[in-house]
N, C-alpha and C. Protein backbone atom coordinates (compact mmCIF):
# COMPACT_ATOMS: atom_id res chain seq x y z
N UNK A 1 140.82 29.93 -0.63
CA UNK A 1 139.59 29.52 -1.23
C UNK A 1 139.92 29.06 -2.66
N UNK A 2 139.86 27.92 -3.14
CA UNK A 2 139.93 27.43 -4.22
C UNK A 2 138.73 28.37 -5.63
N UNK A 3 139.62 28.31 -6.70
CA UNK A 3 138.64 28.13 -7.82
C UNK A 3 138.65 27.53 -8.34
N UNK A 4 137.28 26.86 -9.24
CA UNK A 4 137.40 25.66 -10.12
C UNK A 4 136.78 26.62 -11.39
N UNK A 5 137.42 26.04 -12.64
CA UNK A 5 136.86 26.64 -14.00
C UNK A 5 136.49 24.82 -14.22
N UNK A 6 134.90 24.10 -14.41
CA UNK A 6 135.20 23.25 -14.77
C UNK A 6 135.20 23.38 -16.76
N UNK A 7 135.71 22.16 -17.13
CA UNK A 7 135.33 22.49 -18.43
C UNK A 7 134.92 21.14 -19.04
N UNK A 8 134.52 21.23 -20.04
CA UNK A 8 133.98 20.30 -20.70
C UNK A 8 134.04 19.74 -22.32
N UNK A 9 134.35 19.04 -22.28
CA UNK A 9 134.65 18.55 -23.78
C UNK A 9 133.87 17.69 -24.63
N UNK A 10 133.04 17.50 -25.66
CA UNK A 10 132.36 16.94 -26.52
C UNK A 10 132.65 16.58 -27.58
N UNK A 11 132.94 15.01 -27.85
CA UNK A 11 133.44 14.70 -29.24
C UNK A 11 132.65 14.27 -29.88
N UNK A 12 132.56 14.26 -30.85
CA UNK A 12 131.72 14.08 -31.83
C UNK A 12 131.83 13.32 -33.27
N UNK A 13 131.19 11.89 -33.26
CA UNK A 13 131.43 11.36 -34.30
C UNK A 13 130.61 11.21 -35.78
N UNK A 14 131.17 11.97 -36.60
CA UNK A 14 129.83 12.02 -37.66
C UNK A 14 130.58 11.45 -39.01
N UNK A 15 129.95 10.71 -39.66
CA UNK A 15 130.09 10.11 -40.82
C UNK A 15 128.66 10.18 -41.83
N UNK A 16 129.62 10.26 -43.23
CA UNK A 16 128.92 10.79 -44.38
C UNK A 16 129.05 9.18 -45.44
N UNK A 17 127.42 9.39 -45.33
CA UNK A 17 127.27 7.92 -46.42
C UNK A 17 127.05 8.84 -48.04
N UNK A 18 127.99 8.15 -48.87
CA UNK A 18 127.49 9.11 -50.09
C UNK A 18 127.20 7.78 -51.28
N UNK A 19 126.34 7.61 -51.71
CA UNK A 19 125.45 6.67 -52.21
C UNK A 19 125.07 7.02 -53.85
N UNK A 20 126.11 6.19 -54.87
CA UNK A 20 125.73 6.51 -55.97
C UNK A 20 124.87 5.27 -56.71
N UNK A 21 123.68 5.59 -57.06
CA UNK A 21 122.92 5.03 -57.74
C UNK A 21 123.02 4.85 -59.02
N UNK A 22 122.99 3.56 -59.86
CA UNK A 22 123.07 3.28 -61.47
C UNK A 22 121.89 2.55 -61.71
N UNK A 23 121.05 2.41 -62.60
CA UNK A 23 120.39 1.43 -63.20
C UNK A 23 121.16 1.01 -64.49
N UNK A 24 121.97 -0.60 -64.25
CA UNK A 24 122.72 -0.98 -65.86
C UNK A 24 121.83 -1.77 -66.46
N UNK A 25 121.56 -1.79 -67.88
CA UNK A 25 120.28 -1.89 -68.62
C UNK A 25 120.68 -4.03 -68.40
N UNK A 26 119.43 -4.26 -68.64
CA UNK A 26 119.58 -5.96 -68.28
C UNK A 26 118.98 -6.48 -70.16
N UNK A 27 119.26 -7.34 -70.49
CA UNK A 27 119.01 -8.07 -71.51
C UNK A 27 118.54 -9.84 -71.28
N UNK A 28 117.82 -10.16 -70.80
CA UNK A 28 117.18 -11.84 -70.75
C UNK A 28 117.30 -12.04 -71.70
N UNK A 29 117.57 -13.25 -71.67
CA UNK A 29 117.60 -14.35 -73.12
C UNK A 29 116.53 -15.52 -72.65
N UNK A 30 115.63 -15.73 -73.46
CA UNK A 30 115.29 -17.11 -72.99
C UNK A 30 115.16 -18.16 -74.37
N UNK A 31 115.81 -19.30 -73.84
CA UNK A 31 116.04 -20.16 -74.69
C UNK A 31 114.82 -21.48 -74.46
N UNK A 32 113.99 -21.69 -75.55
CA UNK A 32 112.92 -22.58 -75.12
C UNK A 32 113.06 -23.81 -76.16
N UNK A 33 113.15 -25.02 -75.95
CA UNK A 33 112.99 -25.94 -76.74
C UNK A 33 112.48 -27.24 -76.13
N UNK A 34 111.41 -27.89 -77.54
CA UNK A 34 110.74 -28.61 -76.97
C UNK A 34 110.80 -29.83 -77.94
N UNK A 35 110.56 -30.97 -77.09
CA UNK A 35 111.04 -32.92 -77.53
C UNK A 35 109.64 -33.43 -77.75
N UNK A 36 109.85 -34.33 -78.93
CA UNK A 36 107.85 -34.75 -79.13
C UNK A 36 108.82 -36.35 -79.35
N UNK A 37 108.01 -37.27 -79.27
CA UNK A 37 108.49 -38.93 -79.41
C UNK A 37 107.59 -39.32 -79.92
N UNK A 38 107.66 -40.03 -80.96
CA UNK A 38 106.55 -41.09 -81.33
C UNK A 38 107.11 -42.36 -81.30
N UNK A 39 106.26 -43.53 -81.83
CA UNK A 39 106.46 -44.62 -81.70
C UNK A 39 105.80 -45.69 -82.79
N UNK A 40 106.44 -45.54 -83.70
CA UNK A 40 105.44 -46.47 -84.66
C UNK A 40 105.47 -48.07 -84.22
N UNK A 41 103.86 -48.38 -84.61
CA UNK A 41 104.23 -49.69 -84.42
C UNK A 41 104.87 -51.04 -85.18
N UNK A 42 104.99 -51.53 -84.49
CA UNK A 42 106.34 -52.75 -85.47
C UNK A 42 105.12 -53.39 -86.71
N UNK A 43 104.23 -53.72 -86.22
CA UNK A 43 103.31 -53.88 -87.26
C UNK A 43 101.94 -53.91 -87.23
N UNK A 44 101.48 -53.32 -88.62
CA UNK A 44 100.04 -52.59 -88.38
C UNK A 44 98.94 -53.75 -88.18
N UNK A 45 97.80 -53.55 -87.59
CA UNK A 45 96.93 -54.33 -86.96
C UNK A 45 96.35 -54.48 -88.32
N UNK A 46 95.67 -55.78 -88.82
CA UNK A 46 95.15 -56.62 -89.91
C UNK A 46 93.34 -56.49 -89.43
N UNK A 47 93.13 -56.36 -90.77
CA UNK A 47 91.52 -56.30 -90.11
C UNK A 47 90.96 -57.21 -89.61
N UNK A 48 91.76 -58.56 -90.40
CA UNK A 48 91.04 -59.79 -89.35
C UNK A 48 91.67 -60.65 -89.34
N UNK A 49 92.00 -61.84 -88.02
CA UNK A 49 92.86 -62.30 -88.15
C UNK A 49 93.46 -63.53 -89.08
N UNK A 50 92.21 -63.74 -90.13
CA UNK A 50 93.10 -65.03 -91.14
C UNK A 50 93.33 -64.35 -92.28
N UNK A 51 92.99 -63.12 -92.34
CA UNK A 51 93.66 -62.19 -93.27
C UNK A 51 95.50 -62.17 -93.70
């Protein structure tokens, strides 16, 4: 008469997340500059023309 011992084996895979958190301080720069054009005219309007 046979005996059986069965047995059994369980592997097991475990992994460890280890998670370090920083806040590094931030500094913006904003650089704003602004363009205006004029245009003079070549010559000023006469009040009348046989002036």
């Amino acid at each position: 008469m046979p005996v059986v011992y069965p047995s059994h084996t369980t592997n097991v895979y475990q992994k460890n997340y280890k998670y370090m958190h920083s806040f590094p301080p931030t500094e913006p720069v904003v650089c704003q500059e602004t363009h205006q054009h004029f245009f003079a005219p070549s010559c000023y309007p006469r009040p009348c023309p046989w002036c």
